[in-house]
Protein backbone atom coordinates (compact mmCIF):
# COMPACT_ATOMS: atom_id res chain seq x y z
CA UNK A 1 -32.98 -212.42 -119.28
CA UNK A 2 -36.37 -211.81 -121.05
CA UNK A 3 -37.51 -210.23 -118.07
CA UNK A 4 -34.69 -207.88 -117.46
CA UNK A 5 -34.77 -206.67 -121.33
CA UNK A 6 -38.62 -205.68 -121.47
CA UNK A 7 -38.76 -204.14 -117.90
CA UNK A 8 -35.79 -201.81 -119.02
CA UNK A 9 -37.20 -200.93 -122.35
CA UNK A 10 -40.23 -200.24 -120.07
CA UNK A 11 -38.01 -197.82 -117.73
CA UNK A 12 -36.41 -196.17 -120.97
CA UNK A 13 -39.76 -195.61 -122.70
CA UNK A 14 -40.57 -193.79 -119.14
CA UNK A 15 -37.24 -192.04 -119.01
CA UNK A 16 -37.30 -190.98 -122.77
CA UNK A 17 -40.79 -189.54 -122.39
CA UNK A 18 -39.57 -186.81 -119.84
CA UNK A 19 -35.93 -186.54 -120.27
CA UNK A 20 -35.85 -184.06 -123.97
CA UNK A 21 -37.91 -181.54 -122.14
CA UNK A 22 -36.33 -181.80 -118.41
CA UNK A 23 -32.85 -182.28 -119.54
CA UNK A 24 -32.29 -178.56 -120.54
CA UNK A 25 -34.47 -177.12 -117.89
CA UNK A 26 -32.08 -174.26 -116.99
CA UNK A 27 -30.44 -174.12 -120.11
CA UNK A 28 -33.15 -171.41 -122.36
CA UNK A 29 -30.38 -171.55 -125.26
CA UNK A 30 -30.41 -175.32 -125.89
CA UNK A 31 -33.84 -175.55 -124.99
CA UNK A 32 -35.10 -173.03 -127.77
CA UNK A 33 -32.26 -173.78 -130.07
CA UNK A 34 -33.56 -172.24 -133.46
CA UNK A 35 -36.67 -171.66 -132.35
CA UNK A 36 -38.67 -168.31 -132.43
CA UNK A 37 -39.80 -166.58 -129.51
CA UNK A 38 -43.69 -167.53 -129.48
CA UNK A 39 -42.22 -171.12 -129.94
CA UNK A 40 -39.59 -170.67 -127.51
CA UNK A 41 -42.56 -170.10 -124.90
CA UNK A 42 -44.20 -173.57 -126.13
CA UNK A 43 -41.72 -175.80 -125.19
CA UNK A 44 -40.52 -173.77 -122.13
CA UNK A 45 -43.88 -174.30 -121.09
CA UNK A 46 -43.83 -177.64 -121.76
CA UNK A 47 -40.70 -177.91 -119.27
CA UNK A 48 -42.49 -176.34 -116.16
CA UNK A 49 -45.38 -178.47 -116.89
CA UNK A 50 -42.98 -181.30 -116.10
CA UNK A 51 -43.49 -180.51 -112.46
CA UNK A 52 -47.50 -180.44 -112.14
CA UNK A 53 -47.44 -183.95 -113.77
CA UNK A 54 -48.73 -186.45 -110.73
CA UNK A 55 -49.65 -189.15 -112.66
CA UNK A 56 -50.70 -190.32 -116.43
CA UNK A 57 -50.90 -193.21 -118.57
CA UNK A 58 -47.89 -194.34 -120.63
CA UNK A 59 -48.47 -196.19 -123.83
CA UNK A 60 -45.26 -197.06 -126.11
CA UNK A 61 -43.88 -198.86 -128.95
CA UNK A 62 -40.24 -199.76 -129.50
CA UNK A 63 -38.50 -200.92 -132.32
CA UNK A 64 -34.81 -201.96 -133.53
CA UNK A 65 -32.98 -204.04 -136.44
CA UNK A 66 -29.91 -204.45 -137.24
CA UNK A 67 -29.21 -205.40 -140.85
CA UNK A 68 -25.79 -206.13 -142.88
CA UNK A 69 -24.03 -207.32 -139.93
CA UNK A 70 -23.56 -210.78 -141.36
CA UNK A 71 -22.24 -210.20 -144.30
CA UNK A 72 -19.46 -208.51 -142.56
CA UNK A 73 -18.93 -211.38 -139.74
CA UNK A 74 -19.95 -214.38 -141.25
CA UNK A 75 -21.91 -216.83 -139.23
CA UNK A 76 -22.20 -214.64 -135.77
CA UNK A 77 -26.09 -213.92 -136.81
CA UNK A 78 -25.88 -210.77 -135.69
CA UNK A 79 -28.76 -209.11 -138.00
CA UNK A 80 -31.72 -208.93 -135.67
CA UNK A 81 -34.97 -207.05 -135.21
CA UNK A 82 -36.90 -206.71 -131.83
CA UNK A 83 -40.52 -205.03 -131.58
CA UNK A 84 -42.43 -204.36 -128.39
CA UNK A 85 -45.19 -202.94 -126.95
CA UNK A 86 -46.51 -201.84 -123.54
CA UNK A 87 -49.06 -199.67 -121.79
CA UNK A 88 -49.51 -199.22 -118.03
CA UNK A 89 -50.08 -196.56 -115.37
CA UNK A 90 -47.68 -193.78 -113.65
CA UNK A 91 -48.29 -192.20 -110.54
CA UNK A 92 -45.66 -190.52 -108.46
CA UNK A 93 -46.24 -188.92 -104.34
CA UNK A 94 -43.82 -186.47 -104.17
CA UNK A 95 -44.05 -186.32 -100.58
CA UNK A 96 -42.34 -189.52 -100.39
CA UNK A 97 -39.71 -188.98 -102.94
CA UNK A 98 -35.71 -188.81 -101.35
CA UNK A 99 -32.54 -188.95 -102.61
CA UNK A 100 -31.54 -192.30 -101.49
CA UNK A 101 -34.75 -193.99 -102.65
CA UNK A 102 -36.84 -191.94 -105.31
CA UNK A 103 -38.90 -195.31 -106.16
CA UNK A 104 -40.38 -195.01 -102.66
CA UNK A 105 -43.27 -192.76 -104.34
CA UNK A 106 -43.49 -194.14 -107.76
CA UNK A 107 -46.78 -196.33 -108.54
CA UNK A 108 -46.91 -198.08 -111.76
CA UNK A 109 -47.87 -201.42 -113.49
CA UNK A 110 -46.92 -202.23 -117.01
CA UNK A 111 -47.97 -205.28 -119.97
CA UNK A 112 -45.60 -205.39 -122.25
CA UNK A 113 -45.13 -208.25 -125.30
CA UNK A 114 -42.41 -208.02 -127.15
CA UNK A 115 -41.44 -210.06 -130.63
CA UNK A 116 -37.77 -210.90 -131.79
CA UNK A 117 -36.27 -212.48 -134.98
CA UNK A 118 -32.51 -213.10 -135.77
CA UNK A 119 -29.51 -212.48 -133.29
CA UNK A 120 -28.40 -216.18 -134.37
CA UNK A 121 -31.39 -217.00 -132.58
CA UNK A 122 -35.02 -218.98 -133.26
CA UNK A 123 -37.96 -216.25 -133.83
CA UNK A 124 -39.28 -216.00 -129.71
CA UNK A 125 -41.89 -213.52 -128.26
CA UNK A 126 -43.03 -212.83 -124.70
CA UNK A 127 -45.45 -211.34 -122.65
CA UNK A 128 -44.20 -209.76 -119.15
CA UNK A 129 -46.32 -207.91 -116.52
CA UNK A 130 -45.18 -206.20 -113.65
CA UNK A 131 -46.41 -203.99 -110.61
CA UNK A 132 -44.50 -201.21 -108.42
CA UNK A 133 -46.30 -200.34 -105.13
CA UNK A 134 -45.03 -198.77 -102.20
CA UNK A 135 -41.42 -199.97 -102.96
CA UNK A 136 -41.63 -203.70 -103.93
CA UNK A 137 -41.62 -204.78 -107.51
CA UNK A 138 -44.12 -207.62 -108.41
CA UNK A 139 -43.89 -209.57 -111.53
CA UNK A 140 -46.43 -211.76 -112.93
CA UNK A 141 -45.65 -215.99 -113.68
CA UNK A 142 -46.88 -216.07 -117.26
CA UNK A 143 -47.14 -219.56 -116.81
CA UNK A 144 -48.85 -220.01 -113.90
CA UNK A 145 -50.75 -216.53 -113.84
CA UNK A 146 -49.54 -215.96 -110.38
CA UNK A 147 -47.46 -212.82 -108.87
CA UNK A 148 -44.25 -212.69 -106.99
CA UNK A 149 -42.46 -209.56 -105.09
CA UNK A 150 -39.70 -208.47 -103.95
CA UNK A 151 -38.38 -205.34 -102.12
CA UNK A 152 -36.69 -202.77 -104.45
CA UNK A 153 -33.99 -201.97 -101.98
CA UNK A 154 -33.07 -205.60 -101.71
CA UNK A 155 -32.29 -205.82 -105.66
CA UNK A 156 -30.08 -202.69 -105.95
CA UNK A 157 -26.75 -205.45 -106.11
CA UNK A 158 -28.26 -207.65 -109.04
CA UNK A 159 -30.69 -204.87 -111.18
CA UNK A 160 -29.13 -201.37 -110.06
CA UNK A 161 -29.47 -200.52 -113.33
CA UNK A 162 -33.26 -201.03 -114.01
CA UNK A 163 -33.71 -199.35 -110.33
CA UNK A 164 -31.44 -196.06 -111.66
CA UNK A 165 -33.53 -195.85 -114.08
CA UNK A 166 -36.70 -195.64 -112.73
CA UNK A 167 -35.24 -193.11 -109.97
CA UNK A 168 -34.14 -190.97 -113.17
CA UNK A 169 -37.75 -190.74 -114.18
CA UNK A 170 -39.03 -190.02 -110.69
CA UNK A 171 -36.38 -187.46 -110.32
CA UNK A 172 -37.21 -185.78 -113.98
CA UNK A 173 -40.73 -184.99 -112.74
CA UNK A 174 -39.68 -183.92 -109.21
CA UNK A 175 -36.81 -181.86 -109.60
CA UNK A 176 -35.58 -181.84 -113.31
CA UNK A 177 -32.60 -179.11 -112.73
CA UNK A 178 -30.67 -182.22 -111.09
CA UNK A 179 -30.31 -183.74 -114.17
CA UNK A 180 -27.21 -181.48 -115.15
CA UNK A 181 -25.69 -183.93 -113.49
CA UNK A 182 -26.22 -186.78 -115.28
CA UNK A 183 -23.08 -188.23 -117.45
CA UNK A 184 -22.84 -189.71 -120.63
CA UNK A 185 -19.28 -191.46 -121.53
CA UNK A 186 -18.41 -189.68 -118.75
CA UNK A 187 -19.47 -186.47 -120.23
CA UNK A 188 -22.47 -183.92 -118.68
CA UNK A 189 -25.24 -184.90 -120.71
CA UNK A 190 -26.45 -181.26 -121.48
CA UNK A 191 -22.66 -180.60 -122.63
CA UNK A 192 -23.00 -183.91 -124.74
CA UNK A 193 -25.83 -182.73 -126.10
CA UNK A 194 -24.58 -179.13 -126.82
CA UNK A 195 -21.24 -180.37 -129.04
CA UNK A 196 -20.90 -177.87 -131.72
CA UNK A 197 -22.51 -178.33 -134.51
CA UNK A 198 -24.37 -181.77 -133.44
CA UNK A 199 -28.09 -180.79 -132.92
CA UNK A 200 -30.49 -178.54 -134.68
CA UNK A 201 -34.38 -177.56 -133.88
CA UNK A 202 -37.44 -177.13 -136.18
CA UNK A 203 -41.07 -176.64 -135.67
CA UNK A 204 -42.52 -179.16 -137.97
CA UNK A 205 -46.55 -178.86 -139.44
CA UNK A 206 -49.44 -178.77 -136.51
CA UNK A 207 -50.85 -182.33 -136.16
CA UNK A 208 -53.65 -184.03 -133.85
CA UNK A 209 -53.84 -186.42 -130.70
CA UNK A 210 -56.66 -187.06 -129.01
CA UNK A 211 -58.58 -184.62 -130.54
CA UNK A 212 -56.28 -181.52 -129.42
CA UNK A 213 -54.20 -179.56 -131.86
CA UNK A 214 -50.47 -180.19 -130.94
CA UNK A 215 -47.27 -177.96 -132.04
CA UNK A 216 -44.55 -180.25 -132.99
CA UNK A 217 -40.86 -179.70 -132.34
CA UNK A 218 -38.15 -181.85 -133.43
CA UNK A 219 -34.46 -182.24 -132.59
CA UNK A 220 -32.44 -183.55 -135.20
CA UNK A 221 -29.22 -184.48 -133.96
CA UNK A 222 -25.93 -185.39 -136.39
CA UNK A 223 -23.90 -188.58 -135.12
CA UNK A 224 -20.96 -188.18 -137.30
CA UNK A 225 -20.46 -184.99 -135.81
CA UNK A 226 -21.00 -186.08 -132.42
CA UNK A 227 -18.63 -189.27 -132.97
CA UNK A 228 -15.75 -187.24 -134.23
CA UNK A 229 -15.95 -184.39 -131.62
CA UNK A 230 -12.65 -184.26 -129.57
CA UNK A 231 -13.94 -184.25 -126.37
CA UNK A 232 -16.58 -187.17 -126.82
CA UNK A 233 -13.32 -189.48 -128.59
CA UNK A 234 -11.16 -189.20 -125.36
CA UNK A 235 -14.17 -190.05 -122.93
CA UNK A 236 -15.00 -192.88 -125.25
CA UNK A 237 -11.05 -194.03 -125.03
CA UNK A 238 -11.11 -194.26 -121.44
CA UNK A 239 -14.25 -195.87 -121.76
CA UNK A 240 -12.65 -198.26 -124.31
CA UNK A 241 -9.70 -199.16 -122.20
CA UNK A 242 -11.30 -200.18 -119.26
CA UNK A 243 -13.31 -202.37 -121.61
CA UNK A 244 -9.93 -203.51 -122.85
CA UNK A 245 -8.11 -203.86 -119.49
CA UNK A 246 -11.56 -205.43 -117.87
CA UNK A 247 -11.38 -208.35 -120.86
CA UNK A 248 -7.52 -208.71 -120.92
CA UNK A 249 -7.60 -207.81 -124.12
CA UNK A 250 -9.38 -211.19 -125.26
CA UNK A 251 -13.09 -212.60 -125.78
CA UNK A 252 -16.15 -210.83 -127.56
CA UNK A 253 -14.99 -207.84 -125.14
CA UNK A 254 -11.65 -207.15 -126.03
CA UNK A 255 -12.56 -207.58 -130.04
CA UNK A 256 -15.26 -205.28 -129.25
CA UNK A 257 -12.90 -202.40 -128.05
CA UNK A 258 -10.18 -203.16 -130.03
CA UNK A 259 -12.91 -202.27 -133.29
CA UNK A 260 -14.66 -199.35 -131.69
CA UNK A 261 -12.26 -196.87 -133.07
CA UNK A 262 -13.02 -198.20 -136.97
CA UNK A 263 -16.81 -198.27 -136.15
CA UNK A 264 -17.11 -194.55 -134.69
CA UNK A 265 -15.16 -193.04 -137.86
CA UNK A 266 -17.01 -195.25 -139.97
CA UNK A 267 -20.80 -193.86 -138.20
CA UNK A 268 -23.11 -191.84 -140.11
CA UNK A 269 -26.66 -191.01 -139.54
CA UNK A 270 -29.43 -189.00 -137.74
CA UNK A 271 -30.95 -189.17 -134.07
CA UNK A 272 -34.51 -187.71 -134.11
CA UNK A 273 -36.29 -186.61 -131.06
CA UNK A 274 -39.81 -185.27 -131.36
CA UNK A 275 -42.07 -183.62 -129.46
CA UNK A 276 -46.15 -182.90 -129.71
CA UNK A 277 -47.16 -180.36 -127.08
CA UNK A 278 -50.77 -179.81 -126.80
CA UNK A 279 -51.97 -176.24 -127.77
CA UNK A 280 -54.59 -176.52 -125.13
CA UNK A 281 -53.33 -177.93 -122.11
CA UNK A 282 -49.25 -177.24 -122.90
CA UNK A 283 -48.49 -180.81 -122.14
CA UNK A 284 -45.98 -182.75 -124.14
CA UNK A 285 -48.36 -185.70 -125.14
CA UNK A 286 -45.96 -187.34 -127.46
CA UNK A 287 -42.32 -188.34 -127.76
CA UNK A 288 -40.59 -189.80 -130.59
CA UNK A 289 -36.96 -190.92 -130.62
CA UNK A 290 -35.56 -192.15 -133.88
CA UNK A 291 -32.04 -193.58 -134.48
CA UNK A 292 -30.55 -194.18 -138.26
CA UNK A 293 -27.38 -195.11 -138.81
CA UNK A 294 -24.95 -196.93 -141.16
CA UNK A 295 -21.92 -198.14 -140.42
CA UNK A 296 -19.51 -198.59 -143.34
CA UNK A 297 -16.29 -200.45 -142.03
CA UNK A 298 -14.93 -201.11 -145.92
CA UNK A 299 -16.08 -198.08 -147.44
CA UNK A 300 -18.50 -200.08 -150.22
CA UNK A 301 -15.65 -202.39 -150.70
CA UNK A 302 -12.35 -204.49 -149.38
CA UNK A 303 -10.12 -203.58 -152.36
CA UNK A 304 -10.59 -201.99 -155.90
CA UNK A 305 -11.87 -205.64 -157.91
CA UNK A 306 -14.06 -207.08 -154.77
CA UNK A 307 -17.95 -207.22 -154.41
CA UNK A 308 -18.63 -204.46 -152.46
CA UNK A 309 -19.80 -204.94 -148.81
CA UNK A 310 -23.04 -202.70 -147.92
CA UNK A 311 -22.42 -200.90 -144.76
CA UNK A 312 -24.12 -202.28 -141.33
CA UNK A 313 -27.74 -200.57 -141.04
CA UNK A 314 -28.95 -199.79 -137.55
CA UNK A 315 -32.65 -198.49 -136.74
CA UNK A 316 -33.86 -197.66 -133.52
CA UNK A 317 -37.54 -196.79 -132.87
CA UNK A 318 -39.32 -195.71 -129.70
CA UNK A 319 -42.62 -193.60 -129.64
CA UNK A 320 -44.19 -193.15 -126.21
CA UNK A 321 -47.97 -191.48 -125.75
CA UNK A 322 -48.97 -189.96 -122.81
CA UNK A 323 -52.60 -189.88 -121.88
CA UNK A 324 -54.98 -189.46 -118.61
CA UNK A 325 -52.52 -186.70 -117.20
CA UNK A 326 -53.63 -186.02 -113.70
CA UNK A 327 -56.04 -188.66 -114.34
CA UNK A 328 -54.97 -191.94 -113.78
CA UNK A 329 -56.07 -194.26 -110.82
CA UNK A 330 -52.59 -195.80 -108.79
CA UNK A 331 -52.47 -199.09 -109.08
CA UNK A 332 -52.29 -201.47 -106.03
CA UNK A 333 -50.20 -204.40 -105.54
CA UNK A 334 -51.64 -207.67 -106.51
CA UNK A 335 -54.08 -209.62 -104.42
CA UNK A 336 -51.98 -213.02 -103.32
CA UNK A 337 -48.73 -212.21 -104.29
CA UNK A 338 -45.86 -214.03 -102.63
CA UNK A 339 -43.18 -212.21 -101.67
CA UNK A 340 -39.27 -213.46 -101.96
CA UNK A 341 -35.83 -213.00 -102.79
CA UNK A 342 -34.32 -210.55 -105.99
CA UNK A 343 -32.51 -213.67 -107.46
CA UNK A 344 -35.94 -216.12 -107.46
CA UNK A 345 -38.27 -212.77 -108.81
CA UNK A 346 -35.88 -213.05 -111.39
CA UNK A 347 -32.60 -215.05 -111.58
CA UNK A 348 -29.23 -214.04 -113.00
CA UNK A 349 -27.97 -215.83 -115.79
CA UNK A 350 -24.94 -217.50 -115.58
CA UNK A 351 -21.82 -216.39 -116.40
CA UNK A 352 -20.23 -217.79 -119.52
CA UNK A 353 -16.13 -217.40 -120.27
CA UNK A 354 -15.20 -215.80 -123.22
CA UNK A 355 -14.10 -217.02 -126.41
């Protein structure tokens, strides 16, 4: 389970670096949203750069916490926080990117450690290390020190969703126009993000990296809005009732969706997505994505003379640097590896009924 978590915040740190610029490729308007037209050449400049981008190093930190949860459910320890860190090598060969398997020409390797407190849950951390070479996936035995593999194809059934993601982020630097076709809720992701009245666009002051001046852009994005917009409520219902119809209507599940309607009018807060594009070189060397938001199920209170409840508080952190553009080695697969199946690289867990 450990293992599954950390690769994927891995693949979403990847995804998250290249998906605000390549999601609105073809879309100038959303793109430049608010933005004059010297600025409007930064970032569109930023975009084509996406596609000259053959390898770099990745370093990111990601952070979440959920606080006031248990005051509201009593004894389900759901306040948590999780921190982690990573750093590792990207290198994609276009000439061996397809369709049907875009990990075929992504190189990378990855050290991540990660630290987590709450959840109803002892304090735990971890250390994971993996390796992607020529289509098999290699982790590392932090208890033994030794490496394992297995053939990417071979674990589309039991991680298809770590795989997706790591063919997203081949795909954004390959041929970003294709992701107009990615759905959110069951909603195009560029129309998701172009609900009236959700997002908004500044230039913020000039700051450093490395040593190069950078122009910084930031989307601010408003998730009541968002939440209450027509269009997003009825894909979220369907999604909702095939949570409801999946879980008979019973279990964690059914609870779940039988609440979500309370929880999405009772949302407020920001999402934050930054940008530092070098003045130099035009590359986007830094991504920030920053979610706040509180959810206030009693409105400060159950009735008139009760204590009142503070609403749930939700922060979600995730800053990725980019570095060594169109400098970084590809790594190789480890010496002495031993290759077998998707479920011993990394087991399932097992299934546990509902309560």
């Amino acid at each position: 389970m450990k293992y599954r978590l950390l690769i994927l915040v891995v693949l979403l740190a990847l995804s998250a670096a290249l998906v605000p610029a390549a999601a609105a490729q073809d879309i100038a308007d959303f793109n430049c949203l608010n933005l004059s037209e010297a600025d409007c050449t930064i970032v569109t400049t930023a975009l084509n750069n996406i596609a000259n981008m053959d390898s770099f190093t990745q370093s990111f930190s990601f952070n979440q916490s959920i606080s006031g949860a248990d005051a509201v459910v009593p004894g389900m320890g759901l306040d948590s926080s999780t921190q982690s860190q990573g750093s590792g090598p990207f290198v994609v060969n276009r000439e061996q990117i397809n369709g049907e398997t875009p990990y075929m020409g992504v190189s990378m390797a990855f050290d991540v450690n990660s630290q987590a407190s709450g959840g109803g849950q002892e304090d735990r951390a971890g250390d994971v290390s993996f390796v992607i070479v020529d289509g098999v996936f290699y982790l590392k035995d932090q208890e033994t020190g030794g490496w394992k593999g297995a053939p990417i194809d071979a674990m589309m059934d039991n991680h298809e969703g770590a795989v997706s993601m790591m063919g997203m982020g081949s795909t954004m630097m390959t041929n970003p126009a294709e992701l107009d076709e990615i759905r959110v809720f069951d909603i195009n992701l560029v129309d998701l993000l172009q609900t009236p009245g959700f997002l908004s666009q500044s230039r913020l002051a000039d700051e450093s990296v490395d040593g190069q001046t950078m122009a910084v852009f930031a989307f601010s994005g408003d998730l009541a809005v968002l939440l209450q917009d027509e269009d997003v409520q009825a894909a979220l219902g369907t999604v909702l009732a095939e949570a409801m119809s999946g879980s008979s209507g019973s279990g964690m599940s059914g609870q779940f969706a039988m609440m979500m309607p309370v929880i999405l009018e009772s949302t407020t807060g920001t999402v934050t997505v930054t940008r530092w594009i070098g003045a130099d070189d035009g590359f986007a060397h830094r991504i920030a994505i920053n979610l706040d938001a509180a959810i206030d199920l009693f409105g400060g209170s159950t009735a008139t003379n009760a204590t009142p409840i503070p609403p749930i508080l939700v922060n979600v952190n995730l800053t990725v640097d980019i570095a060594g553009i169109n400098d970084t080695a590809a790594p190789t697969a480890p010496a002495d590896a031993v290759m077998v199946t998707p479920e011993e690289l990394m087991p399932m867990p097992e299934a546990t009924p509902e309560g």
